[in-house]
Protein backbone atom coordinates (compact mmCIF):
# COMPACT_ATOMS: atom_id res chain seq x y z
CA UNK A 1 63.72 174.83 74.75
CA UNK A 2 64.71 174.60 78.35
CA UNK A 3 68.02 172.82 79.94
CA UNK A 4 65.33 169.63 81.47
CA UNK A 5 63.48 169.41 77.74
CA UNK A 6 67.17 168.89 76.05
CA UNK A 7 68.15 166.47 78.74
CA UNK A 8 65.13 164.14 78.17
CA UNK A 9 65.35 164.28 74.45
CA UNK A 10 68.85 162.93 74.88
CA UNK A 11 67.62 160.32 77.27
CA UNK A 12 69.59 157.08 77.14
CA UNK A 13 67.73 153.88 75.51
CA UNK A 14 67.01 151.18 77.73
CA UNK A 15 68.45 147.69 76.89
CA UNK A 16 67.45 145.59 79.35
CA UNK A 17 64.88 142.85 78.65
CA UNK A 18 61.23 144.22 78.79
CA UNK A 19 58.30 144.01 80.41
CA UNK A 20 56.32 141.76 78.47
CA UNK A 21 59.73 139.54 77.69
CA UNK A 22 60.37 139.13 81.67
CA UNK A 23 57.00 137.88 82.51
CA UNK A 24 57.39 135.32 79.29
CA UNK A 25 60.02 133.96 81.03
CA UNK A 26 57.98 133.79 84.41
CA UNK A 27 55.86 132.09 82.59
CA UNK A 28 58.73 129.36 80.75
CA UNK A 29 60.14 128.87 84.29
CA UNK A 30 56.14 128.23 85.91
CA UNK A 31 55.96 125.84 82.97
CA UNK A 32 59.29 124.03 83.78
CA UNK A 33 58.74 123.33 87.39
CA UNK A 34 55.41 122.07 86.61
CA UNK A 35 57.10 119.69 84.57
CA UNK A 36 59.94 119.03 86.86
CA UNK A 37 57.68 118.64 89.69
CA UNK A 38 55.04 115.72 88.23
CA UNK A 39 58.19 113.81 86.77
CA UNK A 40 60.06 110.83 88.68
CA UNK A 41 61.75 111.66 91.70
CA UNK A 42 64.80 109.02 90.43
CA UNK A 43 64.91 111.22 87.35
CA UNK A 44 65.10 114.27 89.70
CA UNK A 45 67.70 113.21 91.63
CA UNK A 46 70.27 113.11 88.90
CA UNK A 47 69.75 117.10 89.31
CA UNK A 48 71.66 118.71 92.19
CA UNK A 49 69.11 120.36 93.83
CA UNK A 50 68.81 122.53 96.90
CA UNK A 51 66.86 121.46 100.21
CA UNK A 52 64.38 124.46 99.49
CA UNK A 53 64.04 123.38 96.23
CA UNK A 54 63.16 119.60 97.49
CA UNK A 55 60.92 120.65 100.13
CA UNK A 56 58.69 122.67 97.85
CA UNK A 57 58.78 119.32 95.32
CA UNK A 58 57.91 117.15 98.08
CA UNK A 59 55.43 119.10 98.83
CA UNK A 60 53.41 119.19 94.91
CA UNK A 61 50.97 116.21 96.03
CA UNK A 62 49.25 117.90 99.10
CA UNK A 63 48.61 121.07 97.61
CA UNK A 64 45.55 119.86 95.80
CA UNK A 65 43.39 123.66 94.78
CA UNK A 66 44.54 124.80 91.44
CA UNK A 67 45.06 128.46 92.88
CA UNK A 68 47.57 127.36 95.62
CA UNK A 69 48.47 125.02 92.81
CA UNK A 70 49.46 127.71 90.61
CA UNK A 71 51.00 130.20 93.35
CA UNK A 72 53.04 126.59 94.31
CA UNK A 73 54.41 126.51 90.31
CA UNK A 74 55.80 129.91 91.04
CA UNK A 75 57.38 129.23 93.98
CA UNK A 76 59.35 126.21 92.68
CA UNK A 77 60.18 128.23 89.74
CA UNK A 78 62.00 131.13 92.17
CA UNK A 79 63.42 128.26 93.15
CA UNK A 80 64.82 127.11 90.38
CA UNK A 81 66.08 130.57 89.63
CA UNK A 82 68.64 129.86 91.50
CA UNK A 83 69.69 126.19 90.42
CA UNK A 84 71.79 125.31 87.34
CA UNK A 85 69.49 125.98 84.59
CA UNK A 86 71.69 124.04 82.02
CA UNK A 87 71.72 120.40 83.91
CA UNK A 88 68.00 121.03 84.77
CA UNK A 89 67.03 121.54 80.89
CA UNK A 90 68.88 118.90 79.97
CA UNK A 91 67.35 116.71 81.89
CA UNK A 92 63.66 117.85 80.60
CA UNK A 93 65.15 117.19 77.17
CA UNK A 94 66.41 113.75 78.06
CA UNK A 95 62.93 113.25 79.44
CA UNK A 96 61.65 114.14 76.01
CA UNK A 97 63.67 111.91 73.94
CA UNK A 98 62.76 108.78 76.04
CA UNK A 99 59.10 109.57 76.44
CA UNK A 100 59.36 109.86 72.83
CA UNK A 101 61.03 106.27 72.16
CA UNK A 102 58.83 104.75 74.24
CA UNK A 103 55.71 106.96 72.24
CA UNK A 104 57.32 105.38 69.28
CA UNK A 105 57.75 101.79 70.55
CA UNK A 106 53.75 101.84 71.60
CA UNK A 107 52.64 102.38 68.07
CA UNK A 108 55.25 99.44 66.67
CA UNK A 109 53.54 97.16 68.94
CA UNK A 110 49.72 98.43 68.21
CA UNK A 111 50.87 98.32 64.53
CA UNK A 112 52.16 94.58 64.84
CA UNK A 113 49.07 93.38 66.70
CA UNK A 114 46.99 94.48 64.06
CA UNK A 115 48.79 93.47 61.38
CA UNK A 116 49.17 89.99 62.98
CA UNK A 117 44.71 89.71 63.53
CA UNK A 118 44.43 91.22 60.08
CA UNK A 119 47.15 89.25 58.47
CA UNK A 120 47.37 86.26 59.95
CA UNK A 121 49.88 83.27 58.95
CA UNK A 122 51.67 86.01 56.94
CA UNK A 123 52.52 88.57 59.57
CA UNK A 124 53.38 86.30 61.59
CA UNK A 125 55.92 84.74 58.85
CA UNK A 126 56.91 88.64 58.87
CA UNK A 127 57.59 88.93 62.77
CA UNK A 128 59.25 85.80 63.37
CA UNK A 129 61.82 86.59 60.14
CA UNK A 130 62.67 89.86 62.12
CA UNK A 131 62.10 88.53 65.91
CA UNK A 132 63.53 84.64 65.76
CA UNK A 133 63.99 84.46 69.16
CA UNK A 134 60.01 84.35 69.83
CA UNK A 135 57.87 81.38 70.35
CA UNK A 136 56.43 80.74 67.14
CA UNK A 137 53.23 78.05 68.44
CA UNK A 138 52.00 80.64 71.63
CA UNK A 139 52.30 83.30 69.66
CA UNK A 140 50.23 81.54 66.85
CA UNK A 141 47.53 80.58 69.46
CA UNK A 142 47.63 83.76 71.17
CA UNK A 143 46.88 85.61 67.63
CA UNK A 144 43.97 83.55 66.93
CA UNK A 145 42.25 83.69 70.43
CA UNK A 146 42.79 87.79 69.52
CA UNK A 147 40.93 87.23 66.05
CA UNK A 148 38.17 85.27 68.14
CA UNK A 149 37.96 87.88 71.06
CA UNK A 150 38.42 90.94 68.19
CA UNK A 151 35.12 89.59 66.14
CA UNK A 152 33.23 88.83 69.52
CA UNK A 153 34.07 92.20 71.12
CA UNK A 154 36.24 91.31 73.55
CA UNK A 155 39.36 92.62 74.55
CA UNK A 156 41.31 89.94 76.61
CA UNK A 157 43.47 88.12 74.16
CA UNK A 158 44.06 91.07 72.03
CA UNK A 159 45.48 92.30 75.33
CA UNK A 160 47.46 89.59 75.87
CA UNK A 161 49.00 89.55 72.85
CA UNK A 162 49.98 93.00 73.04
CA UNK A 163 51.89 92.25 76.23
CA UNK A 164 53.26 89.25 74.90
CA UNK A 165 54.56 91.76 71.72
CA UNK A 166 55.87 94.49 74.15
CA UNK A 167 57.76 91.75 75.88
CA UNK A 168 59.31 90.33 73.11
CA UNK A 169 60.27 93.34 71.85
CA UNK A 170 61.29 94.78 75.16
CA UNK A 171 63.73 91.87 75.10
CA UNK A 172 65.84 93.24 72.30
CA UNK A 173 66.84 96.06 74.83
């Protein structure tokens, strides 16, 4: 064997991250300023981001083809390459647990509305043991305008009444 073929079989091994692994991480980071980008800019502004980094932000709304879209997601994410990582994903993860109470709190409502038109007199017996601060008569009236509207096809008072739940229970805050 020659000198070069003994060299190259003793070749070092690589350990950086690969190929494939890099771009996945493009990709995570695309992913993550799409997010950061449609979210609220008082949530954003708990993060202490550069002027570059707000200027590409402020500009998400304008850019409306989904090509310049796309190259736009992979500018904020070079961006963000250079921003702390750890207060930014904890602020996506914040995001998540809230959008998730409030996920949660949506269905307790839905569920109480139709347990109160199915129910009736009993639910309601139910709710205003666990919520005694409520208005027992306009919540009574509102329930059976729902159970009208519901049979009739109607959505107004069952709407109503879901506001009127969300705000009672929004009051326990």
């Amino acid at each position: 064997m020659t000198e070069y073929a003994e060299e190259f079989d003793q070749e070092e091994e690589f350990s950086g991250p690969s190929k494939s692994q890099i771009k996945r991480d493009k990709l995570a980071l695309q992913a993550l300023a799409e997010r950061l980008a449609l979210m609220p800019r008082r949530e954003l502004e708990r993060l202490n981001l550069s002027a570059a980094t707000w200027i590409a932000i402020d500009e998400t709304p304008r850019i409306k083809d989904q090509r310049a879209r796309g190259r736009h997601w992979k500018r904020i994410a070079n961006l963000l390459e250079r921003e702390d990582m750890d207060a930014v994903h904890a602020l996506i993860d914040d995001s998540g647990t809230h959008e998730r109470e409030q996920i949660a709190q949506h269905h307790a409502i839905e569920r109480w509305r139709e347990q109160l038109m199915n129910e009736g007199d009993a639910a309601l017996a139910d709710f205003i043991a666990q919520y005694p601060h409520v208005e027992r008569q306009p919540l009574r009236t509102l329930i059976r305008a729902a159970q009208r509207d519901a049979e009739r096809g109607k959505p107004d008072a069952p709407r109503k009444l879901f506001r009127l739940l969300r705000e009672t229970l929004e009051t326990l805050e």
